[in-house]
N, C-alpha and C. Protein backbone atom coordinates (compact mmCIF):
# COMPACT_ATOMS: atom_id res chain seq x y z
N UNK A 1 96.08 70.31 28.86
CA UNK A 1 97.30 69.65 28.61
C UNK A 1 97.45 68.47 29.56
N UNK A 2 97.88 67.81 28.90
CA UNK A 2 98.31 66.63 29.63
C UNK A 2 99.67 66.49 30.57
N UNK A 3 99.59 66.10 31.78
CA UNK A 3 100.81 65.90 32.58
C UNK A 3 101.23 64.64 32.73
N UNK A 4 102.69 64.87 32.85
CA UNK A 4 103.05 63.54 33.09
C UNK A 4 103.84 63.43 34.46
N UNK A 5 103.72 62.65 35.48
CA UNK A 5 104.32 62.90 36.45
C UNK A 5 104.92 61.47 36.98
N UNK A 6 105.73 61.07 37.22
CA UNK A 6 106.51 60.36 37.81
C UNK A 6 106.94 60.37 38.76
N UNK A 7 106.03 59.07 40.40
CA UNK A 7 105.87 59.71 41.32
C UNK A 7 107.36 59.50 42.20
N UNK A 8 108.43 59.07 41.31
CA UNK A 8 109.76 58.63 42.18
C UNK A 8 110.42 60.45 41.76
N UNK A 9 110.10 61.08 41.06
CA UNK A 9 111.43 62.30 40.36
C UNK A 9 110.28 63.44 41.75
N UNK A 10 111.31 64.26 42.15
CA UNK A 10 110.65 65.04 43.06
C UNK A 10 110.02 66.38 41.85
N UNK A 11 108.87 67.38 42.15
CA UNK A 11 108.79 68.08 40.97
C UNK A 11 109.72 69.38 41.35
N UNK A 12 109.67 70.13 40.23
CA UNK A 12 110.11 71.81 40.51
C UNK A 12 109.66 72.62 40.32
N UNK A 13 109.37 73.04 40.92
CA UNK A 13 108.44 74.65 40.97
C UNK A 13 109.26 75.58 40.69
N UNK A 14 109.06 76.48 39.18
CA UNK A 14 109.47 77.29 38.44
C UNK A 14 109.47 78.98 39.16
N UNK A 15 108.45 79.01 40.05
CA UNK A 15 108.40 80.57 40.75
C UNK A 15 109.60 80.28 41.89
N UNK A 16 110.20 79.71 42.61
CA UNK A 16 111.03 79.71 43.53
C UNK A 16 111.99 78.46 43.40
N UNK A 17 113.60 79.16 43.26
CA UNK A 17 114.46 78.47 42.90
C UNK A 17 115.01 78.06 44.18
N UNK A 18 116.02 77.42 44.83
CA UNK A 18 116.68 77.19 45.72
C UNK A 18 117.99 78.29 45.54
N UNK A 19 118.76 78.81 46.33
CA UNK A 19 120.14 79.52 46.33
C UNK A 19 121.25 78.62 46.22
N UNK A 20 122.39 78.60 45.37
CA UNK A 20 122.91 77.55 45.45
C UNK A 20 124.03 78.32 46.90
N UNK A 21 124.52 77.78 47.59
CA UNK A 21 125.30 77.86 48.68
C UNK A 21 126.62 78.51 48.19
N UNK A 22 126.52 80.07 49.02
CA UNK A 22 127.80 80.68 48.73
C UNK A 22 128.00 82.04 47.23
N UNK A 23 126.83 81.95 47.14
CA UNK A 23 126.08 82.53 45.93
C UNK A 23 125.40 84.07 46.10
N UNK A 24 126.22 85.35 45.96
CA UNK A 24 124.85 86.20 46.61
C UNK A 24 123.96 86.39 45.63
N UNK A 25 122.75 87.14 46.18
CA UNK A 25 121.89 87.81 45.37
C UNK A 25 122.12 88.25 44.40
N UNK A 26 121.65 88.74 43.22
CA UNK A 26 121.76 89.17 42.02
C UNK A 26 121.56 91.13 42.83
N UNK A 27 120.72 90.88 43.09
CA UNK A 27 119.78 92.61 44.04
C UNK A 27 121.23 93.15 44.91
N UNK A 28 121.60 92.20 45.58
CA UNK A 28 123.02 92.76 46.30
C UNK A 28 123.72 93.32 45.36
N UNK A 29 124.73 92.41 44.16
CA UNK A 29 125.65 92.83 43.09
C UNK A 29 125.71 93.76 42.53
N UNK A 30 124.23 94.00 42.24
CA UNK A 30 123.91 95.19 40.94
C UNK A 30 123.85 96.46 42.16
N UNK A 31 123.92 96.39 43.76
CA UNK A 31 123.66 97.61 44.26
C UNK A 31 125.13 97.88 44.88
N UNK A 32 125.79 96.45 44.70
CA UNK A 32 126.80 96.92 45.07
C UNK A 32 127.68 97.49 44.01
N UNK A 33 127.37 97.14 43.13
CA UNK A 33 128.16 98.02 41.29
C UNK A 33 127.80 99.42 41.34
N UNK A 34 126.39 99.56 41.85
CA UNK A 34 126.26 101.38 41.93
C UNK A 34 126.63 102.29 42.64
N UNK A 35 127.14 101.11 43.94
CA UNK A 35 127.79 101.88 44.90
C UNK A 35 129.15 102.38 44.60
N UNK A 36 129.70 101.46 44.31
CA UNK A 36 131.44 101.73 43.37
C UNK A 36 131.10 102.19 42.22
N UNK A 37 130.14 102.56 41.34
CA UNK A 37 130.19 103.09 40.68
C UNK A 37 129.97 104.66 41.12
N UNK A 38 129.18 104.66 41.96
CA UNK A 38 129.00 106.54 42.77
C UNK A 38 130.34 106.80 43.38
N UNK A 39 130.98 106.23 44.05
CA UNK A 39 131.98 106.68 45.01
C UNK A 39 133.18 107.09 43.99
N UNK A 40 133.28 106.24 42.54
CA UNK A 40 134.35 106.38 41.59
C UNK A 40 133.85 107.91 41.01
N UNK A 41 132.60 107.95 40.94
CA UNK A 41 132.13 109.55 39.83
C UNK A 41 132.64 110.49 40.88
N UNK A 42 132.17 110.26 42.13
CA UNK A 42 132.11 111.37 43.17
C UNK A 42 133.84 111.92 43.50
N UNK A 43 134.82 110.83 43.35
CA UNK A 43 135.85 110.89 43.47
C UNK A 43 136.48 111.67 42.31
N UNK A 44 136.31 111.17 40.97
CA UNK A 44 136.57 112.10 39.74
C UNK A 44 135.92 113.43 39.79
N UNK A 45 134.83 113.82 40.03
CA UNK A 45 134.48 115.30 40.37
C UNK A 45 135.44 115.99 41.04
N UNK A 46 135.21 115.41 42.28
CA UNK A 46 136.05 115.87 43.14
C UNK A 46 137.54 116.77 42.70
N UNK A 47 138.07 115.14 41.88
CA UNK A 47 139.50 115.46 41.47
C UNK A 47 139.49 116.68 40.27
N UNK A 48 138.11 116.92 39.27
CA UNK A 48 138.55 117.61 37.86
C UNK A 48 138.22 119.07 39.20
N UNK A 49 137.10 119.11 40.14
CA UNK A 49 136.94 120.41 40.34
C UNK A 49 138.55 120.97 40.67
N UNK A 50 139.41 120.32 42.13
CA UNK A 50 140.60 120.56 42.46
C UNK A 50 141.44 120.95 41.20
N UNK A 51 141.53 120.49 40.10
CA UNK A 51 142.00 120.29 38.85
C UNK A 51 142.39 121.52 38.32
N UNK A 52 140.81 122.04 38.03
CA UNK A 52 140.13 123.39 37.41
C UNK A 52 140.39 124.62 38.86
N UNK A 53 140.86 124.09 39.73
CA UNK A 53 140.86 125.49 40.39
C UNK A 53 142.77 126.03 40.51
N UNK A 54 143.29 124.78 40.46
CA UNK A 54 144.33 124.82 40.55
C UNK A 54 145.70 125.23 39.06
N UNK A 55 144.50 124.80 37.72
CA UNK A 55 144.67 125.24 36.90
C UNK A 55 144.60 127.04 36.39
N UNK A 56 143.35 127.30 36.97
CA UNK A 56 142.63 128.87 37.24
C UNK A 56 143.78 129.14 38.02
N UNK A 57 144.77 128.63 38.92
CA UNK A 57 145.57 129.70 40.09
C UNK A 57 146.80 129.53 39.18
N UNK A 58 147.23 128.57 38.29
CA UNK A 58 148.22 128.97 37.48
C UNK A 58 148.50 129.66 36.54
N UNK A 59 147.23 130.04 35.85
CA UNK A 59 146.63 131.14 34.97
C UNK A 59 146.82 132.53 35.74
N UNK A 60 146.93 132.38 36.67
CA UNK A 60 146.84 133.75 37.70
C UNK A 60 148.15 134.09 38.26
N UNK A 61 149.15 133.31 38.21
CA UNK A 61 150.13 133.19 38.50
C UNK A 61 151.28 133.33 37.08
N UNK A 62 150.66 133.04 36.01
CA UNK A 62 151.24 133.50 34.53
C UNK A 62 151.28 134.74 34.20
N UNK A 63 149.68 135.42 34.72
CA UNK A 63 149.49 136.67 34.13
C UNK A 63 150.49 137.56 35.05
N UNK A 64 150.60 137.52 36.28
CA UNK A 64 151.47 138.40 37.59
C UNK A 64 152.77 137.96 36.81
N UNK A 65 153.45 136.95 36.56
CA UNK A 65 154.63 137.00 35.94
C UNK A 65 154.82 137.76 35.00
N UNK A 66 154.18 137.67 33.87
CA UNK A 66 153.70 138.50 32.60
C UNK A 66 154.08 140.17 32.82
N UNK A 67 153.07 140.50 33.96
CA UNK A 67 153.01 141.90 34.53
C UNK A 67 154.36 142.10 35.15
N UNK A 68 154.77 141.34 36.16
CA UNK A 68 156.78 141.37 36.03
C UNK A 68 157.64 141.59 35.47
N UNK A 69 157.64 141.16 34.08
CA UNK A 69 158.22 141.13 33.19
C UNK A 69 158.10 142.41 32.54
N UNK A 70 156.78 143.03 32.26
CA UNK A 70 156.75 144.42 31.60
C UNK A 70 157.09 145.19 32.96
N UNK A 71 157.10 145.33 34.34
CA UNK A 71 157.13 146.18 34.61
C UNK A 71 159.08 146.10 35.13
N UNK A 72 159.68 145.07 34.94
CA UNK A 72 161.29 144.93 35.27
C UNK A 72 161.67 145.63 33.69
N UNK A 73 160.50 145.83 32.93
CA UNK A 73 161.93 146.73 31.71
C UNK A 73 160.96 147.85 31.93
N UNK A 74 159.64 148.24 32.33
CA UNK A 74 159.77 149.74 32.34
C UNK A 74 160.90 150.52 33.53
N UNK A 75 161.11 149.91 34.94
CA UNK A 75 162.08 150.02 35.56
C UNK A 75 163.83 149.93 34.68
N UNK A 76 163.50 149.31 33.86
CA UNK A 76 165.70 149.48 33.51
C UNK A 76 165.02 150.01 32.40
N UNK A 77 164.11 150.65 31.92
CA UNK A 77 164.03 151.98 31.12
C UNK A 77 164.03 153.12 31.50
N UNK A 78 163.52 153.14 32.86
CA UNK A 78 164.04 154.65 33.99
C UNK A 78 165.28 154.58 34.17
N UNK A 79 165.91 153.94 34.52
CA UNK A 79 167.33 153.43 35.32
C UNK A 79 167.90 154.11 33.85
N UNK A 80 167.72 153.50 33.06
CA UNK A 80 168.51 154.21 31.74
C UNK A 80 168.37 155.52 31.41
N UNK A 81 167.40 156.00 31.69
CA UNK A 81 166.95 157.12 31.66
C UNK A 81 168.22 158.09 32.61
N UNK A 82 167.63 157.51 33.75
CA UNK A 82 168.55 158.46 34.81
C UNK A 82 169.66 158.50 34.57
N UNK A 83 170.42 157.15 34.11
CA UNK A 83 171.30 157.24 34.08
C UNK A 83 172.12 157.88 33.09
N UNK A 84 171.69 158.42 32.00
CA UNK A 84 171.66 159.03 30.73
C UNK A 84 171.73 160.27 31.31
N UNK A 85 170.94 160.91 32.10
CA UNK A 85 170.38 161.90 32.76
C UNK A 85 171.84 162.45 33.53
N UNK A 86 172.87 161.68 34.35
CA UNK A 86 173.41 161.75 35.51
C UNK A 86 174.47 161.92 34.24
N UNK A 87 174.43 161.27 33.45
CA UNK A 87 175.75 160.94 32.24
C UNK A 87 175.68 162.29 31.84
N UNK A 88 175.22 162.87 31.20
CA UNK A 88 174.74 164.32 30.23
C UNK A 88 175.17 165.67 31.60
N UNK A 89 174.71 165.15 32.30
CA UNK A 89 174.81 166.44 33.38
C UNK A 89 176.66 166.10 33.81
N UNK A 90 176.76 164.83 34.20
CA UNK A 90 178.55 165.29 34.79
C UNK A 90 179.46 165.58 33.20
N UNK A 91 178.71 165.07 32.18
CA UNK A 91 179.47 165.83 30.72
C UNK A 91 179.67 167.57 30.75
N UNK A 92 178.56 167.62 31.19
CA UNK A 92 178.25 169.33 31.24
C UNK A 92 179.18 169.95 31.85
N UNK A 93 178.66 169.42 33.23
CA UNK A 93 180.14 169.93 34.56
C UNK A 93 181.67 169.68 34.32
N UNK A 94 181.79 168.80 33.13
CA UNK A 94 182.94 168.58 33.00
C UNK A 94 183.84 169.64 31.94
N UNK A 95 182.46 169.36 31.16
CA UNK A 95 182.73 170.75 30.20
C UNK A 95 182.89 172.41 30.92
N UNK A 96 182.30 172.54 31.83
CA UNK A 96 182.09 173.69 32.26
C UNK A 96 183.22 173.99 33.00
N UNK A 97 183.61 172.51 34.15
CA UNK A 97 185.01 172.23 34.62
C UNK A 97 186.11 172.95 33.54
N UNK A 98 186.57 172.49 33.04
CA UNK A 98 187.49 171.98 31.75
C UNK A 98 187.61 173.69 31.21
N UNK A 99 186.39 174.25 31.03
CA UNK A 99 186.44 175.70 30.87
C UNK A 99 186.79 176.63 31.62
N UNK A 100 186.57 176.51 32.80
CA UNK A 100 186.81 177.32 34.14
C UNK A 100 188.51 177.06 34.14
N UNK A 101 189.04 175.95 34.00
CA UNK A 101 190.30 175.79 33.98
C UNK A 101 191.26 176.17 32.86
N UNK A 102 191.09 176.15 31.79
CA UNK A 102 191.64 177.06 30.69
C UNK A 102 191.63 178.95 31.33
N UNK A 103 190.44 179.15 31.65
CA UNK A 103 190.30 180.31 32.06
C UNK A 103 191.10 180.89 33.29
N UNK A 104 191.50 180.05 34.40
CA UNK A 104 192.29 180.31 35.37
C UNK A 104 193.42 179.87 34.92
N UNK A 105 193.85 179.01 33.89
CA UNK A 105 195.34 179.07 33.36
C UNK A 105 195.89 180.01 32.64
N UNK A 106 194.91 180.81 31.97
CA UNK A 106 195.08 181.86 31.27
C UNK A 106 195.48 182.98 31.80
N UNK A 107 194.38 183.21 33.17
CA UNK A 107 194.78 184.42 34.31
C UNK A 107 196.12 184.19 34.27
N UNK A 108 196.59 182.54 35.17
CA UNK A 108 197.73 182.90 35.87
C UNK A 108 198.99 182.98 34.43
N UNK A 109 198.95 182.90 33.33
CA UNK A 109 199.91 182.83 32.37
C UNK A 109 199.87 184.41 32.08
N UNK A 110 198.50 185.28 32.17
CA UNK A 110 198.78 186.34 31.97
C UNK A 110 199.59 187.33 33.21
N UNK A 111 199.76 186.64 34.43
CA UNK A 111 199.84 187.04 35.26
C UNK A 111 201.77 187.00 35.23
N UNK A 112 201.99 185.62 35.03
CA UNK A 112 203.65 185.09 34.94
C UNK A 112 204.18 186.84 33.64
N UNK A 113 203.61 186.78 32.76
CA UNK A 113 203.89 187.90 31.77
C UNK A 113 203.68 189.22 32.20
N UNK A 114 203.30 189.43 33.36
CA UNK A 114 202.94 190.54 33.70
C UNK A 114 201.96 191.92 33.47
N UNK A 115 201.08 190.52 32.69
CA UNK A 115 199.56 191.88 32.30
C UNK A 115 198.58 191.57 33.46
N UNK A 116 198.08 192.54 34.08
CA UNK A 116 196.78 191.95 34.83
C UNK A 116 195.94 191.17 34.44
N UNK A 117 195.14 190.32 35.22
CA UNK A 117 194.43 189.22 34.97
C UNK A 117 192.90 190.20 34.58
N UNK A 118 191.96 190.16 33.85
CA UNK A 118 190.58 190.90 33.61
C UNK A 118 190.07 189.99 34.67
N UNK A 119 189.59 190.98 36.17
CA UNK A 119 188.67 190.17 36.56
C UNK A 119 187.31 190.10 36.64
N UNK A 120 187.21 191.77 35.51
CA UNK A 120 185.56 191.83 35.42
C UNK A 120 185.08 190.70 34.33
N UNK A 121 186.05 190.49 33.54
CA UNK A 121 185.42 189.60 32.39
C UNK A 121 184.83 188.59 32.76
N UNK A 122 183.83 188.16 31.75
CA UNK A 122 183.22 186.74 32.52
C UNK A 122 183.20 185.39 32.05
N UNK A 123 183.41 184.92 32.84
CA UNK A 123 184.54 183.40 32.23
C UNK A 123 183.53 182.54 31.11
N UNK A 124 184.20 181.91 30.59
CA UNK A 124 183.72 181.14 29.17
C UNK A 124 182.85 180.16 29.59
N UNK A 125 181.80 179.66 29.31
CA UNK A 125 181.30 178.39 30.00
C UNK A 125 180.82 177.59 28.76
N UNK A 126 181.05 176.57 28.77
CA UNK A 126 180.77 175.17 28.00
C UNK A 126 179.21 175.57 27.16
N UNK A 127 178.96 175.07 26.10
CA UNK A 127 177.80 175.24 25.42
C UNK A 127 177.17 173.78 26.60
N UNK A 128 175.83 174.75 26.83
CA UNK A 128 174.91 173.76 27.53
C UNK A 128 173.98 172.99 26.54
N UNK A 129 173.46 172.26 26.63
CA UNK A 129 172.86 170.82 26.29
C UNK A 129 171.58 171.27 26.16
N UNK A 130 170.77 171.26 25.00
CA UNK A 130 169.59 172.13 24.64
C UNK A 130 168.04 170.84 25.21
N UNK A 131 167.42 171.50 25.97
CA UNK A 131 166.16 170.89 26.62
C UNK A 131 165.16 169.96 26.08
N UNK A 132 164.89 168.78 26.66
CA UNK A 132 163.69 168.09 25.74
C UNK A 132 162.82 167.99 26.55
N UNK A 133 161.75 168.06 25.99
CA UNK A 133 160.35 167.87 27.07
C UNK A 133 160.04 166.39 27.02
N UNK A 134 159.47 166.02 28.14
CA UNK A 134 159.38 164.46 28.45
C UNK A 134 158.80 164.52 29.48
N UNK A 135 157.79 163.11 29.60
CA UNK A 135 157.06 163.17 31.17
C UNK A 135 157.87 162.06 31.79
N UNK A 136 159.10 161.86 31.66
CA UNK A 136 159.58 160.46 32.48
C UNK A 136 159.69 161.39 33.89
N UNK A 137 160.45 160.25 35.11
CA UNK A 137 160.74 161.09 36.35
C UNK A 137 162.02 161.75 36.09
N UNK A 138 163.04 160.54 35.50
CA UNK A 138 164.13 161.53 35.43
C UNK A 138 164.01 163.01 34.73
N UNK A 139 163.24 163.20 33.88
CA UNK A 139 163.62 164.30 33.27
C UNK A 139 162.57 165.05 34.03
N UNK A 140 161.54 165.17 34.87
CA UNK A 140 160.68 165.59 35.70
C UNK A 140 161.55 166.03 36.87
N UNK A 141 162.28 165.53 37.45
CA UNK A 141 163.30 165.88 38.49
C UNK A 141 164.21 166.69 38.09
N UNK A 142 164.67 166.90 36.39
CA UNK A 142 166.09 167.41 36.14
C UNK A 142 165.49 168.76 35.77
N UNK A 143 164.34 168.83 35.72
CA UNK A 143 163.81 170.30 35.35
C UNK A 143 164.08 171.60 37.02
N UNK A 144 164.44 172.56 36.31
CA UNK A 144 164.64 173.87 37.47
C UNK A 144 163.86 173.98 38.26
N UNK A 145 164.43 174.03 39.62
CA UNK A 145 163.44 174.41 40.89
C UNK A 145 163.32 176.00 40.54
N UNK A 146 162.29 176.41 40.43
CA UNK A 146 161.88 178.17 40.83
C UNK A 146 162.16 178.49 42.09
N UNK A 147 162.40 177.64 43.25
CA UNK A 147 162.47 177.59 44.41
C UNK A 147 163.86 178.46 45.11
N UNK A 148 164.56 177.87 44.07
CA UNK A 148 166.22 177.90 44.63
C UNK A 148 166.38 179.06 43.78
N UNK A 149 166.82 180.24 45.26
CA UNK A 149 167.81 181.34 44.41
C UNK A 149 169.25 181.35 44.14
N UNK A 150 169.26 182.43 43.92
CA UNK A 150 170.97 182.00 43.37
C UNK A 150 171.68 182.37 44.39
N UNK A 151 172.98 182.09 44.37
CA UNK A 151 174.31 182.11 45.25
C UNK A 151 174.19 183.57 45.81
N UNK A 152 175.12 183.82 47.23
CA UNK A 152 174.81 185.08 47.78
C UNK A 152 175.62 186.16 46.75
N UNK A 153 176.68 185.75 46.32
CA UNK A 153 177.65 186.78 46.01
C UNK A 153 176.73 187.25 44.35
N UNK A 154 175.86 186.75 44.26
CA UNK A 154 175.09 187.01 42.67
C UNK A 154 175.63 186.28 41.54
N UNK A 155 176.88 185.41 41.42
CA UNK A 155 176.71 184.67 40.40
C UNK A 155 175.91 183.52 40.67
N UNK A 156 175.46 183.08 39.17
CA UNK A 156 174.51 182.31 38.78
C UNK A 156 174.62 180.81 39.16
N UNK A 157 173.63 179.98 39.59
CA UNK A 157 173.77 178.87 40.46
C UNK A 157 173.81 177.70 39.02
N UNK A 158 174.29 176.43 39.16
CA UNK A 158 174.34 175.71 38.25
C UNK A 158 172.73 175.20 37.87
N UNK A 159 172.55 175.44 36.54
CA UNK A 159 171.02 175.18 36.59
C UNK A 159 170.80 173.92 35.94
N UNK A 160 169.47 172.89 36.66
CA UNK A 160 169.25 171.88 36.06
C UNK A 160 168.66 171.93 34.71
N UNK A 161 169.14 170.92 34.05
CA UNK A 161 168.68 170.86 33.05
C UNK A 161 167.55 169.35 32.92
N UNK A 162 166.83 169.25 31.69
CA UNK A 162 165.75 168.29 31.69
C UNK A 162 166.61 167.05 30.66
N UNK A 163 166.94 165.94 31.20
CA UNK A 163 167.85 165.31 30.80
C UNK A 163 167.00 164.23 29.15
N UNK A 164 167.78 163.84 28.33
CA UNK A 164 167.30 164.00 26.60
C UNK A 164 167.27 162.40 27.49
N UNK A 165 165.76 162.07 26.43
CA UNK A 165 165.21 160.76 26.75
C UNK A 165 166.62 159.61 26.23
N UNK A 166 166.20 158.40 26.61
CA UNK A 166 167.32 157.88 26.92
C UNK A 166 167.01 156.77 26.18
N UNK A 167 168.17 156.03 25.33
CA UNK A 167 168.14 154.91 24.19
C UNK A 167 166.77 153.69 24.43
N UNK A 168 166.93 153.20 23.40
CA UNK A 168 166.12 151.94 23.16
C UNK A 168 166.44 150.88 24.45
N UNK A 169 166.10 150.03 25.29
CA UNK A 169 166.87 149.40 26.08
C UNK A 169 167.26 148.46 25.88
N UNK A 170 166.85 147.89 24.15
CA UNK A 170 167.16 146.54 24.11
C UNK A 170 168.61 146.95 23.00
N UNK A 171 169.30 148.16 23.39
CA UNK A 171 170.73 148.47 22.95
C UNK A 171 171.36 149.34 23.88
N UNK A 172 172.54 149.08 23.84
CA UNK A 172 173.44 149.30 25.03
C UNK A 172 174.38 149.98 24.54
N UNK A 173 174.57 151.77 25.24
CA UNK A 173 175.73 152.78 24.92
C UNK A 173 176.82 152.92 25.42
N UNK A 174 177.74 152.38 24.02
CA UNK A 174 179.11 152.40 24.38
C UNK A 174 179.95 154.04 23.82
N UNK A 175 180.45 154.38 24.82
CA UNK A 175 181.41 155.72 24.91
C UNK A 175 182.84 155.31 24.39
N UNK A 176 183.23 156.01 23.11
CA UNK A 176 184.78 155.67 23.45
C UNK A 176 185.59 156.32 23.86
N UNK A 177 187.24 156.25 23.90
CA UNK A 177 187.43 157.59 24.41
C UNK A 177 187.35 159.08 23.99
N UNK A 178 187.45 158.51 22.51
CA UNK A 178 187.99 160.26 21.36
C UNK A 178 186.18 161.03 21.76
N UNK A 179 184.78 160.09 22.22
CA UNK A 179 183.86 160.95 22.78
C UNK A 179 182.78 160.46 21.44
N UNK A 180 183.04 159.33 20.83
CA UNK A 180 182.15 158.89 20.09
C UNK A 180 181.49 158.14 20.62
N UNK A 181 180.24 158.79 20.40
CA UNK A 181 179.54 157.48 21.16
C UNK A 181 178.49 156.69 20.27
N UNK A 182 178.20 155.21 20.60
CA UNK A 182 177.97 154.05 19.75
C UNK A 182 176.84 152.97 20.53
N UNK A 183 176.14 152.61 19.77
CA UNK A 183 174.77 151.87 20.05
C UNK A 183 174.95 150.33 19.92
N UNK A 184 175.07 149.25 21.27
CA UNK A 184 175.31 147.93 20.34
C UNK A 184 173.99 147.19 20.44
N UNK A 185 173.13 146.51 19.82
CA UNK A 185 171.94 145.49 19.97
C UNK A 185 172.09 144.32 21.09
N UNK A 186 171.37 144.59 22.26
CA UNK A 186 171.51 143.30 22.91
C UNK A 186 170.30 142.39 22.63
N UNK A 187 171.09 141.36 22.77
CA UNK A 187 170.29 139.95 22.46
C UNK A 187 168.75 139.53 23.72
């Protein structure tokens, strides 16, 4: 090939350019892009792991609520229980009350009339409240001690009874006075 050279134009040599002033490297740029590009990934890791663990502790913190929640109504399903339990038994005593007192009004009315009072007879007592089997505590507690004997003089000691399982809890027992008693749905 033929050259042409013109000895006033300076030439240029194609393997080595000059830098223009103020200019960096191309080799710098591209290492400095990978550098901000690592420190940005390393930073997002970082952040999804914190993310995922903190997510996992709210998951863990749902389920313990969860477990709260069933175990605050098996608790006000005992509570109802007992309290059903405590209800049924002062009915009893009241009944039994209530009988004992007819019976000593009777003495003393037979007494104002002037017949002796029977004091071998033996006083009337309230129909008791027929037994249900159940493994709750209340009714586990309301069952008879074998333990306990009876009174010195030989009458018979008031005996526990095993108290009748106790309503739905998501309804609430209303007593009225005439002794009806009534179920309302709570919300």
């Amino acid at each position: 090939m033929t050259m042409i050279s013109v000895p006033d134009v300076p030439a240029i040599e194609l393997g080595e350019q000059e830098k223009a002033p103020g200019r960096p490297n191309r080799a710098r740029t591209i290492g400095a892009v990978m550098v901000g590009a690592a420190l940005v990934t390393f930073v997002n890791v970082t952040a999804a792991i914190y993310l995922y663990r903190g997510v996992n502790d709210l998951r863990a913190i749902e389920a313990r609520l969860d477990q709260l929640g069933q175990f605050e109504q098996r608790i006000g399903a005992r509570i109802d229980t007992v309290n059903n339990g405590f209800q049924s038994r002062f009915e009893t005593l009241d009944r039994q009350l209530q009988a004992s007192f007819g019976h000593i009004n009777g003495n003393i009315a037979r007494l104002e009339q002037g017949q002796p009072a029977a004091a071998e007879a033996e006083m009337p007592r309230a129909p008791e409240p027929s037994a249900f089997s159940g493994t709750t505590v209340a009714e586990a507690s309301a069952v008879e001690n074998p333990a306990e004997p009876d009174s010195v003089d030989g009458s018979p000691a008031f005996k526990r009874k095993v108290a009748p399982p106790g309503p739905n809890p998501s309804y609430q027992r209303i007593q009225q006075a005439d002794g009806k008693v009534y179920y309302k749905k709570i919300n």
